[in-house]
N, C-alpha and C. Protein backbone atom coordinates (compact mmCIF):
# COMPACT_ATOMS: atom_id res chain seq x y z
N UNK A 1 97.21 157.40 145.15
CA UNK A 1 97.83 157.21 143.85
C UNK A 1 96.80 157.47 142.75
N UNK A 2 97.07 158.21 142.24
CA UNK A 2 96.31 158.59 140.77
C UNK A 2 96.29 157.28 139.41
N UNK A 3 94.52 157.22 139.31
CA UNK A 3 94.51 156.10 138.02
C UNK A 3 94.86 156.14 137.19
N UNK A 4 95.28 155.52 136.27
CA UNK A 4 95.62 155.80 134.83
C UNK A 4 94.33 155.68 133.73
N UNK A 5 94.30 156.30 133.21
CA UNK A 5 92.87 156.54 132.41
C UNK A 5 92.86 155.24 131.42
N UNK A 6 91.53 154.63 131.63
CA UNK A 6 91.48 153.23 130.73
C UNK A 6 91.50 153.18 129.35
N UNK A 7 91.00 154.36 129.28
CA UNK A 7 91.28 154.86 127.12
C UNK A 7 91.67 156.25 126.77
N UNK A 8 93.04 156.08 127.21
CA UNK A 8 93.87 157.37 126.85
C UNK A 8 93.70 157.57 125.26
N UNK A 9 93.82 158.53 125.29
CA UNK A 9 93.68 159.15 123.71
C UNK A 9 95.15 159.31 123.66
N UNK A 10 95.62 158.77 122.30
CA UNK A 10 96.83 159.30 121.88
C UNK A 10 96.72 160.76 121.09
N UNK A 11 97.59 161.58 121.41
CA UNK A 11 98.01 162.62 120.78
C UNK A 11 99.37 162.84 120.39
N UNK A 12 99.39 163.75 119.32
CA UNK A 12 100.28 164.31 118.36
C UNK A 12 100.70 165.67 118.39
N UNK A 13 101.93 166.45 118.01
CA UNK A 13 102.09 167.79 118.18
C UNK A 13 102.31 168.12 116.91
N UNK A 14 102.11 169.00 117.10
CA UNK A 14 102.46 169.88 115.39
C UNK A 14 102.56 171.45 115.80
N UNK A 15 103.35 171.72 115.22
CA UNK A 15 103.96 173.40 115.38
C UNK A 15 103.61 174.22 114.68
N UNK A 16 102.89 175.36 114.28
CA UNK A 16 102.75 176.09 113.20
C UNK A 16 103.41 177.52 113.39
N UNK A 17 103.54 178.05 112.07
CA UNK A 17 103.94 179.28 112.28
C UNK A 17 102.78 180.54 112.16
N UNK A 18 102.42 181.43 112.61
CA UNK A 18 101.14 182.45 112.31
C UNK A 18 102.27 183.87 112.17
N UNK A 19 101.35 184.49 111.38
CA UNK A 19 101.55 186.00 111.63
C UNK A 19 101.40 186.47 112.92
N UNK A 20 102.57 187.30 113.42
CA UNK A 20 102.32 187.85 114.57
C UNK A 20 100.80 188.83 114.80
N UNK A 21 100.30 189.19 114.11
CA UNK A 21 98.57 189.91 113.79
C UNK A 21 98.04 188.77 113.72
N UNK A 22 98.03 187.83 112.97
CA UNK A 22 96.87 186.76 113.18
C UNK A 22 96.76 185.86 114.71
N UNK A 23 97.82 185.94 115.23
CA UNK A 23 98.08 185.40 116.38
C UNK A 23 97.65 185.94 117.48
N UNK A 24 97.36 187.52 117.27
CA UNK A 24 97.26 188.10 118.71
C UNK A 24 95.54 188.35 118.33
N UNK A 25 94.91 188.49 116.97
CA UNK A 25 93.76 188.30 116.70
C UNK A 25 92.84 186.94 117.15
N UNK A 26 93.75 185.84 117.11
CA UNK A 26 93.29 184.43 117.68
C UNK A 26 93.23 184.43 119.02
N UNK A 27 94.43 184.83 119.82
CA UNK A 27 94.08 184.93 121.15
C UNK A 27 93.23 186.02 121.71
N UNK A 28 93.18 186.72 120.98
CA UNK A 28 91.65 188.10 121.62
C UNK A 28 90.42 186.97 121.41
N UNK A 29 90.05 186.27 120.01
CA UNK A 29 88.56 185.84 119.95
C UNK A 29 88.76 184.38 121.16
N UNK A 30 90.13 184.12 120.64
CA UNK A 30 89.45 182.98 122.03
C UNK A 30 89.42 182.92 123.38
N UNK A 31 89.99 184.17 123.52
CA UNK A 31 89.72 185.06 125.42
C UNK A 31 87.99 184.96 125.30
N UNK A 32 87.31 185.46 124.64
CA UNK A 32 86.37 186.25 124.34
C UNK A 32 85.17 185.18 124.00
N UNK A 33 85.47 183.71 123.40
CA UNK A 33 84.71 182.94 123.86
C UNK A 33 85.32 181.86 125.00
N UNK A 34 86.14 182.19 125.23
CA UNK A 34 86.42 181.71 126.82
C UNK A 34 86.94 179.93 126.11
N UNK A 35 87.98 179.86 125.26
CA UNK A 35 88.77 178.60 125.38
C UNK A 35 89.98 178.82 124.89
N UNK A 36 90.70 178.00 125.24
CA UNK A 36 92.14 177.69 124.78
C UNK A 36 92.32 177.88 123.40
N UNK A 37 93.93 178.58 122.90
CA UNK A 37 93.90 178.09 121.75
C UNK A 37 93.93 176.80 121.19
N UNK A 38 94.58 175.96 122.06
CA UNK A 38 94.39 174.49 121.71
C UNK A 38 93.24 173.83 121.46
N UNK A 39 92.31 173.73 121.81
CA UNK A 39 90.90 173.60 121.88
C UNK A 39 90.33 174.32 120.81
N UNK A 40 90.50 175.74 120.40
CA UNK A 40 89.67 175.96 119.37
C UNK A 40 90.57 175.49 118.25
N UNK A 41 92.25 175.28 118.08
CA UNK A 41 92.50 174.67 116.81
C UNK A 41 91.80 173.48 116.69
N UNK A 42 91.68 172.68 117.81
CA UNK A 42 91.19 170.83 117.41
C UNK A 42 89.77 170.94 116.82
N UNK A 43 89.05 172.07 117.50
CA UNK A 43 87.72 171.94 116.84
C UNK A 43 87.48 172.63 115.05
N UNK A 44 88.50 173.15 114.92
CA UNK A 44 88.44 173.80 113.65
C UNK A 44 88.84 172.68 112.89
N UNK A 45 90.23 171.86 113.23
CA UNK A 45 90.53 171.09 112.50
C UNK A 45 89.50 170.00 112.18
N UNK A 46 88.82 169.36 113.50
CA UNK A 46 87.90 168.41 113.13
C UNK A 46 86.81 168.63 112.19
N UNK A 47 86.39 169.87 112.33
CA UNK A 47 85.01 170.45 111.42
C UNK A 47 85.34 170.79 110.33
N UNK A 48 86.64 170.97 109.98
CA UNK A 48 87.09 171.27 107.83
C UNK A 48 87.34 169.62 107.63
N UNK A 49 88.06 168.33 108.37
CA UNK A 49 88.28 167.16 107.94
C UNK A 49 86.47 166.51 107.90
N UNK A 50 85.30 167.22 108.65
CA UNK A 50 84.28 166.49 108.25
C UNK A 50 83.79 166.99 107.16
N UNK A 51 83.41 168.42 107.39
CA UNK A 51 82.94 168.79 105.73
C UNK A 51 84.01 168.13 104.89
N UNK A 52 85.14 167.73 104.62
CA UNK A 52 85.37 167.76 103.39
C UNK A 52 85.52 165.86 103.15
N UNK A 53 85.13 165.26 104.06
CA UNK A 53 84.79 164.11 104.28
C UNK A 53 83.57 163.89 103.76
N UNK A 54 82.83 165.08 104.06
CA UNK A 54 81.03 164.60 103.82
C UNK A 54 81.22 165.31 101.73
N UNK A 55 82.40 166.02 101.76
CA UNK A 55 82.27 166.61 100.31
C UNK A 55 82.63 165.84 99.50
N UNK A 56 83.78 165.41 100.07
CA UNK A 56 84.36 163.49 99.22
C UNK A 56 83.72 162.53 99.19
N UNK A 57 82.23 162.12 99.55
CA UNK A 57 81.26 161.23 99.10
C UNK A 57 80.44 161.56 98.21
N UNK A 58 80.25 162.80 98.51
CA UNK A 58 79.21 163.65 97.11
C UNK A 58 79.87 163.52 95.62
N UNK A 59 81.42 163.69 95.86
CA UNK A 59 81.76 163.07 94.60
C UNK A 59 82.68 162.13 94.52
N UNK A 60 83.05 161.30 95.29
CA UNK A 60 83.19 160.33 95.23
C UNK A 60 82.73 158.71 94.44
């Protein structure tokens, strides 16, 4: 029987729409560094919510 993980991460979905060209441009670069598109959206998303986290104290 398989464990259940002691600190599941909750997740969320969200749908977007892309240009059919920007879409097939996203999946060439992320063949090409070898990850998911899922994976490179979360990391994009996390890295614009920190810069602009670290930009909202500067003037804050």
């Amino acid at each position: 029987m398989k464990k259940a993980n002691p600190n599941p991460k909750k997740e969320r979905m969200i749908h977007i729409r892309l240009p059919e060209d920007v879409h097939k441009r996203l999946r060439v670069h992320v063949a090409e560094i070898d990850m998911t598109m899922q994976s490179w959206v979360v990391r994009m998303v996390e890295r614009e919510l920190n810069q602009s986290k670290g930009h909202n104290k500067q003037n804050g």
